[in-house]
N, C-alpha and C. Protein backbone atom coordinates (compact mmCIF):
# COMPACT_ATOMS: atom_id res chain seq x y z
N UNK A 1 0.85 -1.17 0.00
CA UNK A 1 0.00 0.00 0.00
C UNK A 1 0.89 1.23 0.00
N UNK A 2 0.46 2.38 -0.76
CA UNK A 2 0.88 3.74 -0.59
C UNK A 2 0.93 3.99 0.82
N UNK A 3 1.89 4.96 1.03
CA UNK A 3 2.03 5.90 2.15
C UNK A 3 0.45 6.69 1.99
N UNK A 4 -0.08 7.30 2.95
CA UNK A 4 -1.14 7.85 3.24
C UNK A 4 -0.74 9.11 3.88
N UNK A 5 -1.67 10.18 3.58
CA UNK A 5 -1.99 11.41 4.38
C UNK A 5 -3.10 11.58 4.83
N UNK A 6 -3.21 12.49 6.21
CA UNK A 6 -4.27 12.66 6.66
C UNK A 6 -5.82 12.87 6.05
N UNK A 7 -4.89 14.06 4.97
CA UNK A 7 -5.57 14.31 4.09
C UNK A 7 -6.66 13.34 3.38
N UNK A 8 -5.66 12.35 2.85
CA UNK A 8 -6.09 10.92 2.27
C UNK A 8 -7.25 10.29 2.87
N UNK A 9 -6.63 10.06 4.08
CA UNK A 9 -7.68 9.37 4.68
C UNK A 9 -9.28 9.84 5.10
N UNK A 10 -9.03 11.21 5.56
CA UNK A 10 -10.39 11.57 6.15
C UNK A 10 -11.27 11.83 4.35
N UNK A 11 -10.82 12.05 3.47
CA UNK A 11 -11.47 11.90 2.62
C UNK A 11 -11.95 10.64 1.50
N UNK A 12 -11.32 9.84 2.15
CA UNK A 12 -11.74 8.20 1.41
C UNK A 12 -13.00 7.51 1.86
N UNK A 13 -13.82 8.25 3.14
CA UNK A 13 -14.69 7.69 4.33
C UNK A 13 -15.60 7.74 3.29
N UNK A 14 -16.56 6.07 2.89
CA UNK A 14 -17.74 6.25 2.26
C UNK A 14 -18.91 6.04 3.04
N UNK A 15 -18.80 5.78 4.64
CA UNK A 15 -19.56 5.49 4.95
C UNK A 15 -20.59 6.23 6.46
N UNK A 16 -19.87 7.30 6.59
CA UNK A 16 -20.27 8.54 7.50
C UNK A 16 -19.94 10.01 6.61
N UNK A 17 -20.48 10.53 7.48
CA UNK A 17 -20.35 12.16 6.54
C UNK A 17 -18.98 12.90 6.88
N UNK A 18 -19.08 13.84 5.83
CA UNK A 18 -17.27 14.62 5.81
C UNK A 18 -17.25 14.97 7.10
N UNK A 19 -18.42 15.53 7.95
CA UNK A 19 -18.20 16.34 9.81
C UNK A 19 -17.81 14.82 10.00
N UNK A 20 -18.04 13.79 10.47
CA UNK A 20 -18.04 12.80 10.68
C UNK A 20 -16.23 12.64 10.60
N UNK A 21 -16.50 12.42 9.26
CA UNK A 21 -14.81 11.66 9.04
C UNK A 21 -13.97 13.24 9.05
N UNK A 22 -14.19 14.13 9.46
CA UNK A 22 -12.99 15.85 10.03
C UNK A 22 -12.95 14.93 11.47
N UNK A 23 -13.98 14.27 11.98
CA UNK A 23 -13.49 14.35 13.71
C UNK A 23 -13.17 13.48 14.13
N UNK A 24 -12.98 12.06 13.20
CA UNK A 24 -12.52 11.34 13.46
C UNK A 24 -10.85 11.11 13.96
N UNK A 25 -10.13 10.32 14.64
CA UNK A 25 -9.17 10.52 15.25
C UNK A 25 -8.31 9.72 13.88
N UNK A 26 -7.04 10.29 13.48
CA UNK A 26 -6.29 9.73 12.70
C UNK A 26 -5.21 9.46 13.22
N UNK A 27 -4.51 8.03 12.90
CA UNK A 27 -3.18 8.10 13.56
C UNK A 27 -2.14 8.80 13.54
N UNK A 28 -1.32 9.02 14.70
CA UNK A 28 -0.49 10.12 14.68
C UNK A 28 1.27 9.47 14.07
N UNK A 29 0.98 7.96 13.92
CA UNK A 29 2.53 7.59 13.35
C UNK A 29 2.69 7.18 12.15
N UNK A 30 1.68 7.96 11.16
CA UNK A 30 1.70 7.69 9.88
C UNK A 30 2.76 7.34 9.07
N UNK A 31 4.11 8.65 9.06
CA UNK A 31 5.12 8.10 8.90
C UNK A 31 5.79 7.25 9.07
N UNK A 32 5.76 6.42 10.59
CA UNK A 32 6.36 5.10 10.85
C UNK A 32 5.60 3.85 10.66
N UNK A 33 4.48 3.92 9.98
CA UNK A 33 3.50 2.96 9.37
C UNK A 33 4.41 1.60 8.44
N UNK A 34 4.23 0.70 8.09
CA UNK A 34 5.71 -0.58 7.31
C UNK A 34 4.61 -0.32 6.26
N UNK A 35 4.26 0.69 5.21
CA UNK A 35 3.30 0.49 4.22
C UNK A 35 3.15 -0.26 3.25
N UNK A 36 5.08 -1.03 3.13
CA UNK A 36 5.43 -1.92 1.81
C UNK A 36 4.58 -3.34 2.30
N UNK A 37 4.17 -3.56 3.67
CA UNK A 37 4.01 -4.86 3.99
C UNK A 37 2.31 -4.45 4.58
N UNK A 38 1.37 -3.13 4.45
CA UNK A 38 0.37 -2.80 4.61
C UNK A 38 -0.97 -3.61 3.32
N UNK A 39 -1.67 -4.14 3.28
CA UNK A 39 -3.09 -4.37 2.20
C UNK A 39 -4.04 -3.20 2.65
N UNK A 40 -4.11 -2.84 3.74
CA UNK A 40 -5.41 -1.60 4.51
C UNK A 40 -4.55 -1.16 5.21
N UNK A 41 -4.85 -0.05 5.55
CA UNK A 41 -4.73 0.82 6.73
C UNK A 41 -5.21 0.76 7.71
N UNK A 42 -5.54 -0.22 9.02
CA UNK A 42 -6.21 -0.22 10.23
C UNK A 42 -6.16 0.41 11.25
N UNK A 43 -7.17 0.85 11.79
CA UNK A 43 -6.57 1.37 13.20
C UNK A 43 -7.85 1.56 13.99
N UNK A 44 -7.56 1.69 15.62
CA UNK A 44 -8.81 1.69 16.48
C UNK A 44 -8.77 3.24 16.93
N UNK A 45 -9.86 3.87 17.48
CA UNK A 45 -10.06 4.85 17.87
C UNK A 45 -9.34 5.05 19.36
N UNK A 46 -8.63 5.66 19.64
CA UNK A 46 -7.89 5.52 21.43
C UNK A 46 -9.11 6.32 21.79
N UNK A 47 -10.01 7.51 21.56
CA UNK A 47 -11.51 8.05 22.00
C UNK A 47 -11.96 7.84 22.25
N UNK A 48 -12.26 6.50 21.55
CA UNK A 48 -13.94 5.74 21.49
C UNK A 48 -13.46 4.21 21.61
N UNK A 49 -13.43 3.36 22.70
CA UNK A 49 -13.23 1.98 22.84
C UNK A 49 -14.19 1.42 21.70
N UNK A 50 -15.33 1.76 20.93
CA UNK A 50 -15.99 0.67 20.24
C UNK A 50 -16.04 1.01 18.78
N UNK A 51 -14.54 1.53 18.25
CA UNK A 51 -14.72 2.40 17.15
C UNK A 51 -13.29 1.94 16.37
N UNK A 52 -13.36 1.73 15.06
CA UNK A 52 -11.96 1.39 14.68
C UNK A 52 -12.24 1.97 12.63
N UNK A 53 -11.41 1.88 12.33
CA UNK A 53 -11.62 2.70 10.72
C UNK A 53 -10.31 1.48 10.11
N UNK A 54 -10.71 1.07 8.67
CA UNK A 54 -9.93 0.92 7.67
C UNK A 54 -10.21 1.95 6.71
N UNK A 55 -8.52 1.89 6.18
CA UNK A 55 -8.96 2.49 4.62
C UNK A 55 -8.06 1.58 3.75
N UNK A 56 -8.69 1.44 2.73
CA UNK A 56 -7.93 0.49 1.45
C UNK A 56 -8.01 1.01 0.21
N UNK A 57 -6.78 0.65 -0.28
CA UNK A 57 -7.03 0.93 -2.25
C UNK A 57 -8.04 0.13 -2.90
N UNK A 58 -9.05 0.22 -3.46
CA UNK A 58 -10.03 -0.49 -4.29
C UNK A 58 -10.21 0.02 -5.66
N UNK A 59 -9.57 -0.37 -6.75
CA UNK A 59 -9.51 -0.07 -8.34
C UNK A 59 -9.65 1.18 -8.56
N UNK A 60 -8.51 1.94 -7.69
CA UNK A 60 -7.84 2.92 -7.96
C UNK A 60 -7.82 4.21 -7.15
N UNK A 61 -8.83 3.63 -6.21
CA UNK A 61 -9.36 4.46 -5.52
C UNK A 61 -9.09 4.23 -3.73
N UNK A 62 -9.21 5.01 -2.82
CA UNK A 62 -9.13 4.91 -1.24
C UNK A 62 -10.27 4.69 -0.54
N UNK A 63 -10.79 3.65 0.13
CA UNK A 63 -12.02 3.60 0.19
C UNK A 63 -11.97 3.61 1.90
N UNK A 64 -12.44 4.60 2.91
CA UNK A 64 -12.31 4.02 3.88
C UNK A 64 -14.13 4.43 4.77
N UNK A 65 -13.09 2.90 5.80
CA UNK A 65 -14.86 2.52 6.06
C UNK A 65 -14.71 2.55 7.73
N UNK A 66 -15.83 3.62 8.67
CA UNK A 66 -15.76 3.38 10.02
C UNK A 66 -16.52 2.11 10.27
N UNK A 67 -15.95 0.91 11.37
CA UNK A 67 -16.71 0.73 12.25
C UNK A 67 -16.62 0.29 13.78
N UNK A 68 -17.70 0.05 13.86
CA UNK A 68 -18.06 -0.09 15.29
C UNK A 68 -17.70 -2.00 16.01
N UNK A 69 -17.35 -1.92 16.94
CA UNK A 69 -17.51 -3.08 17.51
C UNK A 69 -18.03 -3.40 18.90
N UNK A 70 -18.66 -4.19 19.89
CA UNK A 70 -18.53 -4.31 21.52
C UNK A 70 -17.57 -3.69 22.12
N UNK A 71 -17.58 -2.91 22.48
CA UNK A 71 -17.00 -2.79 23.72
C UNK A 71 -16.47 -4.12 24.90
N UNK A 72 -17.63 -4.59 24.92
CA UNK A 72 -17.29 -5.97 25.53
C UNK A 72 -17.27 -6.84 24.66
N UNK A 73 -16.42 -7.82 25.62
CA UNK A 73 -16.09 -8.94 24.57
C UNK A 73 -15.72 -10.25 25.32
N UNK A 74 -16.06 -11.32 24.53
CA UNK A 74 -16.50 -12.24 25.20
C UNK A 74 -15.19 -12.74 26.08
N UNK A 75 -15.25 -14.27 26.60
CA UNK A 75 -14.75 -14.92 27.52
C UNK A 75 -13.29 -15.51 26.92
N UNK A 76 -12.35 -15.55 28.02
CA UNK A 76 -11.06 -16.02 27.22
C UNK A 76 -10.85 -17.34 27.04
N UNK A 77 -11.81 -18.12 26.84
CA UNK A 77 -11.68 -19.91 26.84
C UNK A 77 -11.99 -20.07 25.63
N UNK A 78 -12.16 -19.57 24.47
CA UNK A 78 -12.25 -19.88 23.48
C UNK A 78 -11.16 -19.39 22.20
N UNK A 79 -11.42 -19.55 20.60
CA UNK A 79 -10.50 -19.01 19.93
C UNK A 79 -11.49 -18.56 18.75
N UNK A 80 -11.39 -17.73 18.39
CA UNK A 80 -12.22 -16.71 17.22
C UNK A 80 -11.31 -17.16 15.69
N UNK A 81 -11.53 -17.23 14.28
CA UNK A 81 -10.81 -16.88 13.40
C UNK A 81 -11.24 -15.51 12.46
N UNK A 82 -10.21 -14.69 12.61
CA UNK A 82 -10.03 -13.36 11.38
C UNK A 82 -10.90 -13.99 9.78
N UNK A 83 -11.96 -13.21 9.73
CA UNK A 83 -12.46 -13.64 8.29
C UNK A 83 -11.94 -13.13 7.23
N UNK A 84 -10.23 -12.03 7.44
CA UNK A 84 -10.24 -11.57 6.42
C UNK A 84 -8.53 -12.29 6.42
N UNK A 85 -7.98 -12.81 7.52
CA UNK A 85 -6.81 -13.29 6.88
C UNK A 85 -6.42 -14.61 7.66
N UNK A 86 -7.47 -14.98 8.36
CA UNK A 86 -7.88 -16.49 8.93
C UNK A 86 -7.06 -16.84 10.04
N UNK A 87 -6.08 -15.83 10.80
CA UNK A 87 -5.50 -16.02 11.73
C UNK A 87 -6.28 -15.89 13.15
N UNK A 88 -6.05 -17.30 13.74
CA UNK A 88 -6.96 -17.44 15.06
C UNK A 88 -6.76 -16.79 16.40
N UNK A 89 -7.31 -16.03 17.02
CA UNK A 89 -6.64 -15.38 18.92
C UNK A 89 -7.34 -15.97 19.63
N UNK A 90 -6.71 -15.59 20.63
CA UNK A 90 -8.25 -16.39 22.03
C UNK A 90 -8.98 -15.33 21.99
N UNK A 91 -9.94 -15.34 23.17
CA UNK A 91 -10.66 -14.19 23.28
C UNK A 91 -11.30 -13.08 22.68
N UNK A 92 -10.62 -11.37 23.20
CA UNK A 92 -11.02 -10.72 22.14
C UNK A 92 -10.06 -10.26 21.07
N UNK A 93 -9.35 -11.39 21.06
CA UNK A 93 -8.08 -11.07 19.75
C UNK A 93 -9.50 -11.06 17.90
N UNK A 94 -10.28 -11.16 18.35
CA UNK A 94 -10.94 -11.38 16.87
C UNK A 94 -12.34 -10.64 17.76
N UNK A 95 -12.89 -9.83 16.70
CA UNK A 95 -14.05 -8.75 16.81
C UNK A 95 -15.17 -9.15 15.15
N UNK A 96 -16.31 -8.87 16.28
CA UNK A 96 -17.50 -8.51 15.02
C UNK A 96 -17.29 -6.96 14.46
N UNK A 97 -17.00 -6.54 13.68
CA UNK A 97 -16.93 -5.49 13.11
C UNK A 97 -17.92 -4.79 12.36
N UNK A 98 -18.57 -4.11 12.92
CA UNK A 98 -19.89 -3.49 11.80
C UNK A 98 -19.76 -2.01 11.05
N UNK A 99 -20.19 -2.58 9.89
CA UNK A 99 -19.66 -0.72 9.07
C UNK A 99 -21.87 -0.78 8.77
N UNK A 100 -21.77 0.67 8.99
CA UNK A 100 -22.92 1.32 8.39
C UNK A 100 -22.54 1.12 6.50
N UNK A 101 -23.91 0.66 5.89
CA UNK A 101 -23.89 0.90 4.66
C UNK A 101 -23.75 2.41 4.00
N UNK A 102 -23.14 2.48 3.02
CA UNK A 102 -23.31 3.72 2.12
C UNK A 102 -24.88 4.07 1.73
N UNK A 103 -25.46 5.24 1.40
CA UNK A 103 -26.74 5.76 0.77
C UNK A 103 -27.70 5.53 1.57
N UNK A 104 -28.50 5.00 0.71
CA UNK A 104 -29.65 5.38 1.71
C UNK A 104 -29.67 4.32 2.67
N UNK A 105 -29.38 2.85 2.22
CA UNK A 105 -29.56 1.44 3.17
C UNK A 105 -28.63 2.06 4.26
N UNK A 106 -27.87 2.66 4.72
CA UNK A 106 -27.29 3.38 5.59
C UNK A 106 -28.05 4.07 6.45
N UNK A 107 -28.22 5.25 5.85
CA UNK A 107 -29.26 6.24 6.46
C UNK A 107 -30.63 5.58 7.11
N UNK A 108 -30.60 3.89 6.73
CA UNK A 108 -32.01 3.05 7.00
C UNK A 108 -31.21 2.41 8.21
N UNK A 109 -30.27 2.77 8.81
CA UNK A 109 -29.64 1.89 9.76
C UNK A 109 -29.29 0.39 9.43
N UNK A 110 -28.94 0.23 7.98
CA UNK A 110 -28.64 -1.19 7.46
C UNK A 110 -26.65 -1.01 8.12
N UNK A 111 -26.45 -2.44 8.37
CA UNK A 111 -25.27 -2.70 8.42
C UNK A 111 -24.54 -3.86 8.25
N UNK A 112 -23.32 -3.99 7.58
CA UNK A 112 -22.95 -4.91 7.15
C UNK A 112 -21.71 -5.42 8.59
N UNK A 113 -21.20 -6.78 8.56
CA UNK A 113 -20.38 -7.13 9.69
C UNK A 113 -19.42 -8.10 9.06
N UNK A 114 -18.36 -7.84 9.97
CA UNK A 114 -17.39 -9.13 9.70
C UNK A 114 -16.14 -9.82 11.11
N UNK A 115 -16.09 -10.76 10.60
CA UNK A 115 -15.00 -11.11 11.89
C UNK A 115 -13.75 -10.43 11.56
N UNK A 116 -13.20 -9.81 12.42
CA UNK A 116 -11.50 -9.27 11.89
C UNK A 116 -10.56 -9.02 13.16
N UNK A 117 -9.49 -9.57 13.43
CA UNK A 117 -8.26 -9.53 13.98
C UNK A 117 -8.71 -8.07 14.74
N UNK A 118 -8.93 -7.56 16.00
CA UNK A 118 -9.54 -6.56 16.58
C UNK A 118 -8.15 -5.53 16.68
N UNK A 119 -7.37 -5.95 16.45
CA UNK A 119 -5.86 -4.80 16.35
C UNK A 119 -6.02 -4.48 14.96
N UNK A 120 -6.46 -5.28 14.19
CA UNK A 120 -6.66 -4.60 12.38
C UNK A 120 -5.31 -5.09 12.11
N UNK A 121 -4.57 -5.82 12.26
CA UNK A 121 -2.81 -5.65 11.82
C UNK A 121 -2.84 -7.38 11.00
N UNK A 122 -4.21 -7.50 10.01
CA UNK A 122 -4.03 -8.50 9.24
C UNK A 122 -3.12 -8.62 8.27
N UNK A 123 -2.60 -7.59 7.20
CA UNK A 123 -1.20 -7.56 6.70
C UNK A 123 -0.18 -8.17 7.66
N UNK A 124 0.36 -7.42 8.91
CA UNK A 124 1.50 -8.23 9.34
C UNK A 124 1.53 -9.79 10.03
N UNK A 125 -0.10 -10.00 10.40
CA UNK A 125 -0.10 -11.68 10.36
C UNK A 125 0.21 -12.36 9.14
N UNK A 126 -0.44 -11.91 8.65
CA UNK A 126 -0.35 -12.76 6.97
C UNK A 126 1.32 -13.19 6.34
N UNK A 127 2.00 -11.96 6.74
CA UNK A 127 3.69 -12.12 6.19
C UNK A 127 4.56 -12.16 7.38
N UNK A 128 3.86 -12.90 8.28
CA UNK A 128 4.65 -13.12 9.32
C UNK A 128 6.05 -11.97 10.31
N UNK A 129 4.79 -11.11 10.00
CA UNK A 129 6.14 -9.44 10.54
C UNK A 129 5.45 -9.46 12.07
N UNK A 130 4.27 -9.89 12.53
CA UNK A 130 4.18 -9.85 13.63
C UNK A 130 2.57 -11.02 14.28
N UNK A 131 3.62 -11.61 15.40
CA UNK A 131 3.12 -13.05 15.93
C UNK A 131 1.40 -13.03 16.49
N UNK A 132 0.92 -14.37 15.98
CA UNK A 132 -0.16 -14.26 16.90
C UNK A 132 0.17 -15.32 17.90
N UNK A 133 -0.74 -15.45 19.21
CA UNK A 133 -0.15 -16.59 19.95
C UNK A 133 0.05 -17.58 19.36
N UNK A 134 0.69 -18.90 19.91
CA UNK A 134 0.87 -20.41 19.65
C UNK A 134 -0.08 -20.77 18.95
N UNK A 135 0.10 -21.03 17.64
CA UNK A 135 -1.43 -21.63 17.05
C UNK A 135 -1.78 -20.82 16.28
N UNK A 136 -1.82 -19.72 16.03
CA UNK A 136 -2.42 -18.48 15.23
C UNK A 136 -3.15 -18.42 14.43
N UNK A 137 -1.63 -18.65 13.35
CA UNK A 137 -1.53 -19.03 11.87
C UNK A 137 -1.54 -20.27 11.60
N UNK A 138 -2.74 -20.80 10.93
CA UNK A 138 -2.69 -22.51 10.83
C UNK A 138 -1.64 -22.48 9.62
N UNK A 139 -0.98 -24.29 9.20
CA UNK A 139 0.06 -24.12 8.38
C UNK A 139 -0.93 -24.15 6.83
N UNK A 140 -0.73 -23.69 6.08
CA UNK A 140 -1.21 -24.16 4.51
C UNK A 140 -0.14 -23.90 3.56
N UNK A 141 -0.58 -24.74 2.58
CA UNK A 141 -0.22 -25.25 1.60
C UNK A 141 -0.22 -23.94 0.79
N UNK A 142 -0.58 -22.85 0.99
CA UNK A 142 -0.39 -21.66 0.14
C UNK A 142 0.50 -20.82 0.51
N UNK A 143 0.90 -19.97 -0.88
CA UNK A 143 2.31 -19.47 -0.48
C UNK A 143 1.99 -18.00 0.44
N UNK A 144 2.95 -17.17 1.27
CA UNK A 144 2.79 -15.91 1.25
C UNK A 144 1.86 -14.54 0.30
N UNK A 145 2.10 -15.11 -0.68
CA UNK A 145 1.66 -14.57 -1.97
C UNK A 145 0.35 -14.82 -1.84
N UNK A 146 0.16 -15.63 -1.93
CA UNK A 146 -1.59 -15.84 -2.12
C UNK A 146 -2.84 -15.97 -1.05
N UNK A 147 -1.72 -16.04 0.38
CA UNK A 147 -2.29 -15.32 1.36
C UNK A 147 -2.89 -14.12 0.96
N UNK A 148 -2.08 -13.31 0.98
CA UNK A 148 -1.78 -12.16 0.94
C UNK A 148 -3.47 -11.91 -0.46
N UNK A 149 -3.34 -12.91 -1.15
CA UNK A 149 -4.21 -12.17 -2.33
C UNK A 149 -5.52 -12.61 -1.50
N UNK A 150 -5.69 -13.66 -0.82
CA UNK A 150 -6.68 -14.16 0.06
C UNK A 150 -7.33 -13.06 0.62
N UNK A 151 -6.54 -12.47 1.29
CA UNK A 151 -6.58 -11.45 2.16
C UNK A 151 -7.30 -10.35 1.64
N UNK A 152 -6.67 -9.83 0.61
CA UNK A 152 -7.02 -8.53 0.11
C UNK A 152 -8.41 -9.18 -1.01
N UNK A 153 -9.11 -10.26 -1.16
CA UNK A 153 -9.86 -10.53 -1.73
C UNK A 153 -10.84 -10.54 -0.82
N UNK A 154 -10.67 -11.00 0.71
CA UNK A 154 -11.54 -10.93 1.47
C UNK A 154 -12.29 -9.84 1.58
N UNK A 155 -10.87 -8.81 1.99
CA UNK A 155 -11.64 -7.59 2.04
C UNK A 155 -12.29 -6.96 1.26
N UNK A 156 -11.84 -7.23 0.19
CA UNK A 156 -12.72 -5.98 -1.36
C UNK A 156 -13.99 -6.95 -1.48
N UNK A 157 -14.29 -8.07 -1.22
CA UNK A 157 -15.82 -8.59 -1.32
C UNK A 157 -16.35 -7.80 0.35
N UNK A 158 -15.83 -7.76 1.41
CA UNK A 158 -16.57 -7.00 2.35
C UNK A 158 -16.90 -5.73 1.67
N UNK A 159 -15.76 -4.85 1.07
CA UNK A 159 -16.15 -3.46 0.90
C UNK A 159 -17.44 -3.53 0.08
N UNK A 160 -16.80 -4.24 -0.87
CA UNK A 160 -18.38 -4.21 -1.72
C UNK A 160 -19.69 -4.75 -1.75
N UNK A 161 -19.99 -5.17 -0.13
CA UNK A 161 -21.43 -5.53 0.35
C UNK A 161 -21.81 -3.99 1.23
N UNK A 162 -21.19 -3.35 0.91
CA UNK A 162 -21.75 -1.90 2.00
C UNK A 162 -22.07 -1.21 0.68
């Protein structure tokens, strides 16, 4: 992924309004971001515990999407899997993620959801730049590479159900 600007970002939001995405909190270590090893841009709100934003390139374009998750979260005896790059955590290492739809199914309080790695840092699971516990990453038969396309396929069929 490109390096990003603030700029960039608060204007890629398709799924709240421009006041909306001006007050949203952007990260402040943009520059120290690993963007060569980035598919999205993730990040959680430090403001708002139930609030987190991607933004991604989608055929040519920056598409970014707020959402919301629990606040609470369930019990640590179990293990969740990431629907967008299949790496497993206990607990609340994996979140329901809900984005408000674009237009009007939006404005109708429609929303779309997904399971996702609740740190957002599915790029660096995927290429192994940073660990999930024992177990994480199950082994497959596919290369880095096509993780990786896994990944970013996951997500552009999420974007494009909102």
């Amino acid at each position: 992924m490109k390096a990003l600007t603030e700029q960039d970002i608060r204007a890629s939001f398709v799924n709240c309004s421009k006041g909306e995405a001006k007050r949203l909190a952007v990260p402040r270590d943009l520059a120290e971001r690993p963007w060569d090893d980035l598919d999205f841009l993730g990040w959680r709100d430090p403001g708002a515990p139930d609030r987190s934003y991607v933004v991604a390139e989608r055929d040519g374009r920056l598409i970014g999407v707020a959402l919301r998750f629990p606040a609470r979260q369930r019990g640590y005896l179990h293990r969740s899997m990431c629907s967008l790059c299949l790496t497993t955590h206990p607990g609340d290492g994996v979140s329901l993620m809900t984005a408000r739809r674009t237009g009007q199914a939006g404005r109708d309080g429609n929303s779309v959801g997904l399971y996702m790695c609740t740190d957002l840092d599915c790029s660096l699971y995927v290429r192994g730049r940073k660990q999930a516990v024992p177990g994480g990453r199950l082994q497959e038969s596919l290369t880095v590479a096509e993780q990786i396309e896994r990944t970013r396929a996951n997500l552009c069929a999420f974007l494009d159900r909102l």
